[in-house]
N, C-alpha and C. Protein backbone atom coordinates (compact mmCIF):
# COMPACT_ATOMS: atom_id res chain seq x y z
N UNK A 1 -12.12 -7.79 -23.51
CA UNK A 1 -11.84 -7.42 -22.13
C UNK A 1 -13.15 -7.38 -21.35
N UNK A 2 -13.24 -7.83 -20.32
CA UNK A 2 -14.51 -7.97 -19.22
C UNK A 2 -14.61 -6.48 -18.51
N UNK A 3 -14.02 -5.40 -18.67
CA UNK A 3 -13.98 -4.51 -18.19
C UNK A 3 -13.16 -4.06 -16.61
N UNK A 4 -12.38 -5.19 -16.32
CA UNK A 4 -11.95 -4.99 -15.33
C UNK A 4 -10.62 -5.09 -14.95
N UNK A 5 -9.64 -4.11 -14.40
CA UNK A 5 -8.60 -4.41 -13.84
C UNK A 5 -7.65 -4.91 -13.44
N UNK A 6 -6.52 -5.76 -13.38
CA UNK A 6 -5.73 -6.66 -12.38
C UNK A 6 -5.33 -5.29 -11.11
N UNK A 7 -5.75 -5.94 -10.06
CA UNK A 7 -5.32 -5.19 -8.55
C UNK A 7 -4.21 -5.64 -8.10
N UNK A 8 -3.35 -4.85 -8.07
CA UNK A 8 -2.16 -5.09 -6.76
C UNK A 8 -2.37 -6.09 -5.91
N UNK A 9 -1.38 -6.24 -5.42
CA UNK A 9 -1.42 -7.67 -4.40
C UNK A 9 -0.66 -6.10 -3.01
N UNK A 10 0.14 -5.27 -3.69
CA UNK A 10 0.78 -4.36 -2.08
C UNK A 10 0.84 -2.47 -3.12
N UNK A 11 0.17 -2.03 -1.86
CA UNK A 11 0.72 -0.46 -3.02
C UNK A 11 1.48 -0.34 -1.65
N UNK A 12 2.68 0.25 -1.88
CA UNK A 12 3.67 0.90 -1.18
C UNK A 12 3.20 2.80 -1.08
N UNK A 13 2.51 3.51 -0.50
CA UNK A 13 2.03 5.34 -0.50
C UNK A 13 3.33 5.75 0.23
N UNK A 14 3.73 6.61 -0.84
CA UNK A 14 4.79 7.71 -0.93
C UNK A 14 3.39 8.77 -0.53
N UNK A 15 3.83 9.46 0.58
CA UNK A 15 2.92 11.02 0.77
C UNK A 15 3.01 12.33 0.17
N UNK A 16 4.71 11.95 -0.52
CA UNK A 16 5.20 13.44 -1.18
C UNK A 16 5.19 12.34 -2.74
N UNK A 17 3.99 12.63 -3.11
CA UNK A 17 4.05 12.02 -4.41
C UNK A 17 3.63 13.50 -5.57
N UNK A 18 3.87 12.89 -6.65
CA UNK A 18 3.61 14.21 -7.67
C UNK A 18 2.11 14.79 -7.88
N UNK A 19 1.64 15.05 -8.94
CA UNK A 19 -0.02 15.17 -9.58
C UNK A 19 -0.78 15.12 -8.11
N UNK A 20 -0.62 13.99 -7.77
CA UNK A 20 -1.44 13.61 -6.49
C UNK A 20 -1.18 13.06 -5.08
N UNK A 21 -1.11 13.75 -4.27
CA UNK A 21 0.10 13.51 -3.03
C UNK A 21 -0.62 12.07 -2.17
N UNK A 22 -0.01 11.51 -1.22
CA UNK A 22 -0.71 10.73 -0.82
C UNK A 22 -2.07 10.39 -0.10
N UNK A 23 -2.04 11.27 0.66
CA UNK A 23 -3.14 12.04 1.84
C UNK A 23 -4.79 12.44 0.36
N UNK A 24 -4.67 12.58 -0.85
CA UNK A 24 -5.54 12.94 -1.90
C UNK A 24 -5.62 10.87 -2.38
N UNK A 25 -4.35 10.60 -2.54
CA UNK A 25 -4.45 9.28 -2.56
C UNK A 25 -5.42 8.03 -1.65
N UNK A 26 -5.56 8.97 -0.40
CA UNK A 26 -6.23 8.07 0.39
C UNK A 26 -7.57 8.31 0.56
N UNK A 27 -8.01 9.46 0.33
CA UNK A 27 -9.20 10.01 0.18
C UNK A 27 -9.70 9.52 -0.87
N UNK A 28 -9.31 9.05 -2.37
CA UNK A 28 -9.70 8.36 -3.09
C UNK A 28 -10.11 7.11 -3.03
N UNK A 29 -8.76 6.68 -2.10
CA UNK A 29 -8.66 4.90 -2.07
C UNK A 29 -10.15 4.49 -1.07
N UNK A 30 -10.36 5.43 -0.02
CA UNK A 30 -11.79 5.02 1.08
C UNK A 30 -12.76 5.43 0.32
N UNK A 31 -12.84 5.92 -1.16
CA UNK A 31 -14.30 5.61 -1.43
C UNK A 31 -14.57 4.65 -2.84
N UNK A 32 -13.59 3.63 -2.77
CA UNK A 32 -13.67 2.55 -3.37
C UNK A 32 -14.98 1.88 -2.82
N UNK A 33 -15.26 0.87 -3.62
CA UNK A 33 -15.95 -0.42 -2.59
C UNK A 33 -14.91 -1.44 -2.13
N UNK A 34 -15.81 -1.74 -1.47
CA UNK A 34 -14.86 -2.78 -0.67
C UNK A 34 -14.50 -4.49 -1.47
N UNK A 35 -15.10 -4.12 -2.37
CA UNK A 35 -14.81 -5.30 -3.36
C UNK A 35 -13.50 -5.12 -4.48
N UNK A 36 -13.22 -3.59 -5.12
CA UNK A 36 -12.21 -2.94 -5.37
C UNK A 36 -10.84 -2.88 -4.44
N UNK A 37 -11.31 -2.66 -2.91
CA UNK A 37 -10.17 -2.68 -1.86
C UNK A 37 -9.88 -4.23 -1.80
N UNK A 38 -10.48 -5.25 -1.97
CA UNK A 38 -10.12 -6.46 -1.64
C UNK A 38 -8.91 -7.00 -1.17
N UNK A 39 -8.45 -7.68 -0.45
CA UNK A 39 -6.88 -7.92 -0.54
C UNK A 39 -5.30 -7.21 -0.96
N UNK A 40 -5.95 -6.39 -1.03
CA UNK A 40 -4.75 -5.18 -1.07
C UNK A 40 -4.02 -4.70 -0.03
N UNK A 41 -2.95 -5.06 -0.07
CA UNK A 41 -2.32 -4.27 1.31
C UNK A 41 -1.62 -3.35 0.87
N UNK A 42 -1.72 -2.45 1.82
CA UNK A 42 -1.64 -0.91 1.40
C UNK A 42 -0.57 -0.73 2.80
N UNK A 43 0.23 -0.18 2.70
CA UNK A 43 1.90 0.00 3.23
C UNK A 43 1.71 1.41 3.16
N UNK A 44 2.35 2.76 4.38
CA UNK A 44 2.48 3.67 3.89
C UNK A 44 3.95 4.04 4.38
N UNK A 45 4.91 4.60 3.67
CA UNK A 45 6.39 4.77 4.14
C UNK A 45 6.62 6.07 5.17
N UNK A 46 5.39 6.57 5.66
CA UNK A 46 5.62 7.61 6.54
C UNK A 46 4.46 7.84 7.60
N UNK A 47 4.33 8.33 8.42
CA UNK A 47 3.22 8.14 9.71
C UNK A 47 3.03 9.39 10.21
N UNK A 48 1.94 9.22 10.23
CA UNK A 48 1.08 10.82 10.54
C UNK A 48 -0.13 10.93 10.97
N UNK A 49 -0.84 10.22 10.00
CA UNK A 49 -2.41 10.49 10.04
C UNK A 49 -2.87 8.79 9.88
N UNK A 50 -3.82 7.92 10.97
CA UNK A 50 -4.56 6.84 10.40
C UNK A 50 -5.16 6.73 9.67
N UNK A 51 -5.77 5.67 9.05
CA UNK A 51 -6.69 5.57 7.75
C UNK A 51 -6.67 4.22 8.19
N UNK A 52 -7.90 4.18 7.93
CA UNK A 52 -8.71 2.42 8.65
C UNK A 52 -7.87 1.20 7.66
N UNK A 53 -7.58 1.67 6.09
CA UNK A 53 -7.48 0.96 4.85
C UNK A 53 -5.79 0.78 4.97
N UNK A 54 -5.09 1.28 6.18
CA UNK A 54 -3.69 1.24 6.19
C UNK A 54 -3.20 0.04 6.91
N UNK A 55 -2.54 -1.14 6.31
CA UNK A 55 -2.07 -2.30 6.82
C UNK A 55 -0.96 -2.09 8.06
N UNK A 56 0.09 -1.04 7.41
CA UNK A 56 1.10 -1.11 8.48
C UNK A 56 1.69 0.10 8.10
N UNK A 57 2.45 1.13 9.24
CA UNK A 57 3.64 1.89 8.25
C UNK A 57 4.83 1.67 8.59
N UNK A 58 5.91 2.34 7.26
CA UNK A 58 7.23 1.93 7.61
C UNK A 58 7.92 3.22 7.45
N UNK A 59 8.91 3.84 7.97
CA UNK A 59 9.60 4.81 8.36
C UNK A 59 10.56 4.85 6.66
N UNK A 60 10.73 5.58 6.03
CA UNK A 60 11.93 6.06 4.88
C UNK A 60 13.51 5.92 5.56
N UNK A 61 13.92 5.88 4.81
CA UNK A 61 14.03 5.04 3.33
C UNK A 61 13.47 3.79 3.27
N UNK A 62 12.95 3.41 2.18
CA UNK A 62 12.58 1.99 2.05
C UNK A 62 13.78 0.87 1.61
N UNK A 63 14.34 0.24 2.95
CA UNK A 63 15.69 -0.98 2.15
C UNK A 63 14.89 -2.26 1.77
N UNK A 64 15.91 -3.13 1.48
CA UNK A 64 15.87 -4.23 0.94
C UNK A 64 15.18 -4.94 2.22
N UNK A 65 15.69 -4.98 3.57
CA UNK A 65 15.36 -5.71 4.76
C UNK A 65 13.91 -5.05 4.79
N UNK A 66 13.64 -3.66 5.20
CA UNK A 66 12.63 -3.50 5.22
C UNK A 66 11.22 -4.03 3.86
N UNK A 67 11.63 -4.50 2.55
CA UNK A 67 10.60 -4.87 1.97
C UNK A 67 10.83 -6.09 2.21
N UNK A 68 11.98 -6.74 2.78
CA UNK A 68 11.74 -8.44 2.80
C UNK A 68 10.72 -8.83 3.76
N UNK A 69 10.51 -7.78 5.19
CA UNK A 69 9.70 -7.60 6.06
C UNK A 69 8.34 -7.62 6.11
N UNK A 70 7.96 -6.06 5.06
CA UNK A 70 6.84 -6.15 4.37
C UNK A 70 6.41 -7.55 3.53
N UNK A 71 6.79 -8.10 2.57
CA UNK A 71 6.35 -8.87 1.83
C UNK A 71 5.99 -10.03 3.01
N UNK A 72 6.91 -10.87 3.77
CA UNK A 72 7.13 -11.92 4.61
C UNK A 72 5.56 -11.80 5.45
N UNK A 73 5.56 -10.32 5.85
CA UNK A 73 4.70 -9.93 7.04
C UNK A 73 2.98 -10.10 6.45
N UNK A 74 2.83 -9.38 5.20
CA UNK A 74 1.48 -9.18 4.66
C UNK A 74 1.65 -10.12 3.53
N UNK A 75 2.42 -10.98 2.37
CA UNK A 75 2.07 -11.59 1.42
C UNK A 75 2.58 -12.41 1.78
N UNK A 76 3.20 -13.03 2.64
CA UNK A 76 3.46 -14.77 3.08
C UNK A 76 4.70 -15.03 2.24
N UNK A 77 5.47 -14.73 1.34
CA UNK A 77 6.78 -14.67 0.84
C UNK A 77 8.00 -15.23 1.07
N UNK A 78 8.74 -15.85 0.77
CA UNK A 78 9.78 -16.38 0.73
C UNK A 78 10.83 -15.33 0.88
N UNK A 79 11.55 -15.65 1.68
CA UNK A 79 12.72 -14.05 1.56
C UNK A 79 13.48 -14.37 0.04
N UNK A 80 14.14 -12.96 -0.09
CA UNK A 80 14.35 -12.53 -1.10
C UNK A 80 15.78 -12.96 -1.15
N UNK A 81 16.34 -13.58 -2.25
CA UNK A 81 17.72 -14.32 -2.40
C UNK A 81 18.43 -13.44 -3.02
């Protein structure tokens, strides 16, 4: 192993998450480097607070239309059959 990772292509942040809520999540995620953040789009399902590293947010529940949206919008995607 080269010591490194496979990165997400999308994290979807839940804010009411367990161990570590999201808002602790993001405070982590901005002191990545920016070579770690690379191409990641980062989605958050609820709106409150900005964060420079936040692509877009989307309102709960998360449906099917709404991730065909997401994907189409930030990963160039084919809709979902």
């Amino acid at each position: 192993m080269d010591g490194k990772f496979p990165k997400p292509h999308l994290i979807l942040l839940d804010l009411n998450m367990p161990v570590m809520d999201g808002w602790e999540f993001l405070d982590n995620y901005e002191n990545l480097s920016e070579e770690q953040r690379a191409k990641i789009v980062l989605v958050l399902l609820t709106t409150s607070k900005n964060y420079k590293d936040i692509n877009g947010y989307e309102n709960k529940p998360l449906s099917v239309i709404k991730m065909e949206h997401i994907i189409n919008k930030y990963l160039k995607v084919v809709k979902f059959e």
